[in-house]
Protein backbone atom coordinates (compact mmCIF):
# COMPACT_ATOMS: atom_id res chain seq x y z
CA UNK A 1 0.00 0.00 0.00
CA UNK A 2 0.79 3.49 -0.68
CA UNK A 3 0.04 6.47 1.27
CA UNK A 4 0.09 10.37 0.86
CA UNK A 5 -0.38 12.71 3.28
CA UNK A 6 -0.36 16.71 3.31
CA UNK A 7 0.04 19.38 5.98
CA UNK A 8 1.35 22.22 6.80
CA UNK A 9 -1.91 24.33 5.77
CA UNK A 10 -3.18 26.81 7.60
CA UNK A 11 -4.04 30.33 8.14
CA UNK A 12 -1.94 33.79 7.00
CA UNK A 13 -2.01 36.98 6.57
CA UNK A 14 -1.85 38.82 2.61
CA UNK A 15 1.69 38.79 2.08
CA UNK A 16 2.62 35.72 4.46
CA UNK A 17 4.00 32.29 3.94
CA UNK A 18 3.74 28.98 4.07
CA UNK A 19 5.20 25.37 3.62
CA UNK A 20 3.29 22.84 3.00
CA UNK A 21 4.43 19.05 2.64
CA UNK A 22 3.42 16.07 0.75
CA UNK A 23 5.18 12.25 1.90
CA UNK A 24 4.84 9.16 0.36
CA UNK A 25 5.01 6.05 2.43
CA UNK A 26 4.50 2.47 1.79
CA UNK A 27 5.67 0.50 -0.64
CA UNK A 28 7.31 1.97 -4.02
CA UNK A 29 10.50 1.98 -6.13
CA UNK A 30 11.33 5.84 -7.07
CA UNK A 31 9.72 8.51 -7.37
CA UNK A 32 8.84 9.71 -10.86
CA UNK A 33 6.87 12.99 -10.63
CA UNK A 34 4.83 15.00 -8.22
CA UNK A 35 2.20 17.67 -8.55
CA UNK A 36 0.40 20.34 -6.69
CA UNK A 37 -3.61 21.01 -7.10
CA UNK A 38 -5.43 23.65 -5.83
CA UNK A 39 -9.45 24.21 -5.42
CA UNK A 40 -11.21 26.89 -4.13
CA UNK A 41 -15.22 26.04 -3.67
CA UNK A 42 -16.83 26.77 -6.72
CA UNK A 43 -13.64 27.24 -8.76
CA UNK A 44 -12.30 24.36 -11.12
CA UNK A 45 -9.23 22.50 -10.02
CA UNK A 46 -6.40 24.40 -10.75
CA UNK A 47 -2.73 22.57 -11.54
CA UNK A 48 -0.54 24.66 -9.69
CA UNK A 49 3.54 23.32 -9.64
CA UNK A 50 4.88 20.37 -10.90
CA UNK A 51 8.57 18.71 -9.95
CA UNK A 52 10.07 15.61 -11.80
CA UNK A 53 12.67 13.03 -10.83
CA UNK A 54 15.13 15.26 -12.79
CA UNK A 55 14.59 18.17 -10.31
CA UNK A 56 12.69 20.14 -13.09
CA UNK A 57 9.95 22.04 -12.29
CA UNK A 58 7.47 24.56 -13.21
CA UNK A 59 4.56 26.79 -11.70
CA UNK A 60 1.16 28.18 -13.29
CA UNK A 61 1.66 31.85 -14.12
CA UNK A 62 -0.46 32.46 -11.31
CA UNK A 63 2.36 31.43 -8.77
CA UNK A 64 5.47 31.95 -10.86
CA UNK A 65 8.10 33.76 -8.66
CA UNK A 66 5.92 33.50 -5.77
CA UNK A 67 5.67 29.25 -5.22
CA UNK A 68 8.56 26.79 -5.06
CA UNK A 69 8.46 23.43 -4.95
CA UNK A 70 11.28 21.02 -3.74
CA UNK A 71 12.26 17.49 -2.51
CA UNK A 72 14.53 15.76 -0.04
CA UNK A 73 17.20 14.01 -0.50
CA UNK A 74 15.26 10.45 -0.03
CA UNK A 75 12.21 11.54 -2.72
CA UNK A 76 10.24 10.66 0.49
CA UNK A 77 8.75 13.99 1.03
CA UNK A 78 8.03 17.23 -1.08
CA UNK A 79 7.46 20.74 -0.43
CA UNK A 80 5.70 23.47 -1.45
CA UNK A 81 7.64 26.70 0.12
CA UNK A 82 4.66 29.71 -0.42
CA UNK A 83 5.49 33.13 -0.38
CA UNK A 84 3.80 36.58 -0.57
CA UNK A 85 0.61 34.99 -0.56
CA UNK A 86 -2.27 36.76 -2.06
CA UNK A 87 -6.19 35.69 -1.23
CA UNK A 88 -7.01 34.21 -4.41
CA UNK A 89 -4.30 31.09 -2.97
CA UNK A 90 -7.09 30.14 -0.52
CA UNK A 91 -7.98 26.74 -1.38
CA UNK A 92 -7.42 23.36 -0.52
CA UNK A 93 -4.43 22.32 -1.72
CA UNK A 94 -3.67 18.55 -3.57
CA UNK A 95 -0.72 16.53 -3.55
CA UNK A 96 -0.29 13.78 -6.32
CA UNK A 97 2.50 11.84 -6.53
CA UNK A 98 3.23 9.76 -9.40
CA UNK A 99 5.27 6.84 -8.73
CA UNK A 100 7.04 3.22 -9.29
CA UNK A 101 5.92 0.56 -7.92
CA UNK A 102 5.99 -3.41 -8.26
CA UNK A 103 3.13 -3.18 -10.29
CA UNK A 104 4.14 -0.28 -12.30
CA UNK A 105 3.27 2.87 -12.59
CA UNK A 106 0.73 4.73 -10.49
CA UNK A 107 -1.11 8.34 -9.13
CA UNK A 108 -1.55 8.45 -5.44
CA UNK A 109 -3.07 11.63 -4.17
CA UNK A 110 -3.11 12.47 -0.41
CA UNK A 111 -6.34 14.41 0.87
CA UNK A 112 -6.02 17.70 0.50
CA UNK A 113 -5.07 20.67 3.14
CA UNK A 114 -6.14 23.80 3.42
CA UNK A 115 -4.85 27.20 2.84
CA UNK A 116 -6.70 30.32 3.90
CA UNK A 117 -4.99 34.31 3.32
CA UNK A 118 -7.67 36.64 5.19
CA UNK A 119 -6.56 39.54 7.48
């Protein structure tokens, strides 16, 4: 079994940050890619930042040179380091990771934390 959990959601002021994290536990191979989804109620779901295996990554225009996202060392865990955050980032964000396993290839997507910018 595979399992993804988020966190690090919360509550910030306009112009604030935060980090939130996405792990992967269980049983895989290597990590291939992983990406960041964001939904606000009534709002489609938005693909927000993507990182590959290689490192590579890149960020919808609404988030570019505000957003980055990052892994550790082990491809365990992933991060998504939010800065200057504006209120149209309130949403609940999703992680999917996309990884090896025995059985192949496969999207695992954790349940979803939330993000809220209000003063």
């Amino acid at each position: 079994q595979v399992h993804v959990v988020e966190s690090g959601g919360g509550t910030v002021l306009p112009g604030g940050s935060l980090r939130l994290s996405c792990e992967a536990s269980g049983s895989f191979l290597s990590f291939v890619e992983q990406d960041w989804y964001r939904q606000a109620p009534g709002k489609d779901r938005e693909l927000v930042a993507t990182i590959r295996h290689t490192g590579d990554t890149k960020y919808a225009d609404s988030v570019k040179g505000r957003f980055t996202s990052s892994r550790d060392g082990a491809s365990t865990t992933v991060y998504l380091q939010m800065t200057n955050l504006k209120p149209e980032d309130t949403a609940v964000y999703y992680c999917d990771m996309y990884l090896r396993t025995s059985g192949g290839l496969g999207s695992y997507w954790g349940q979803g934390t939330q993000v809220t910018v209000s003063s």
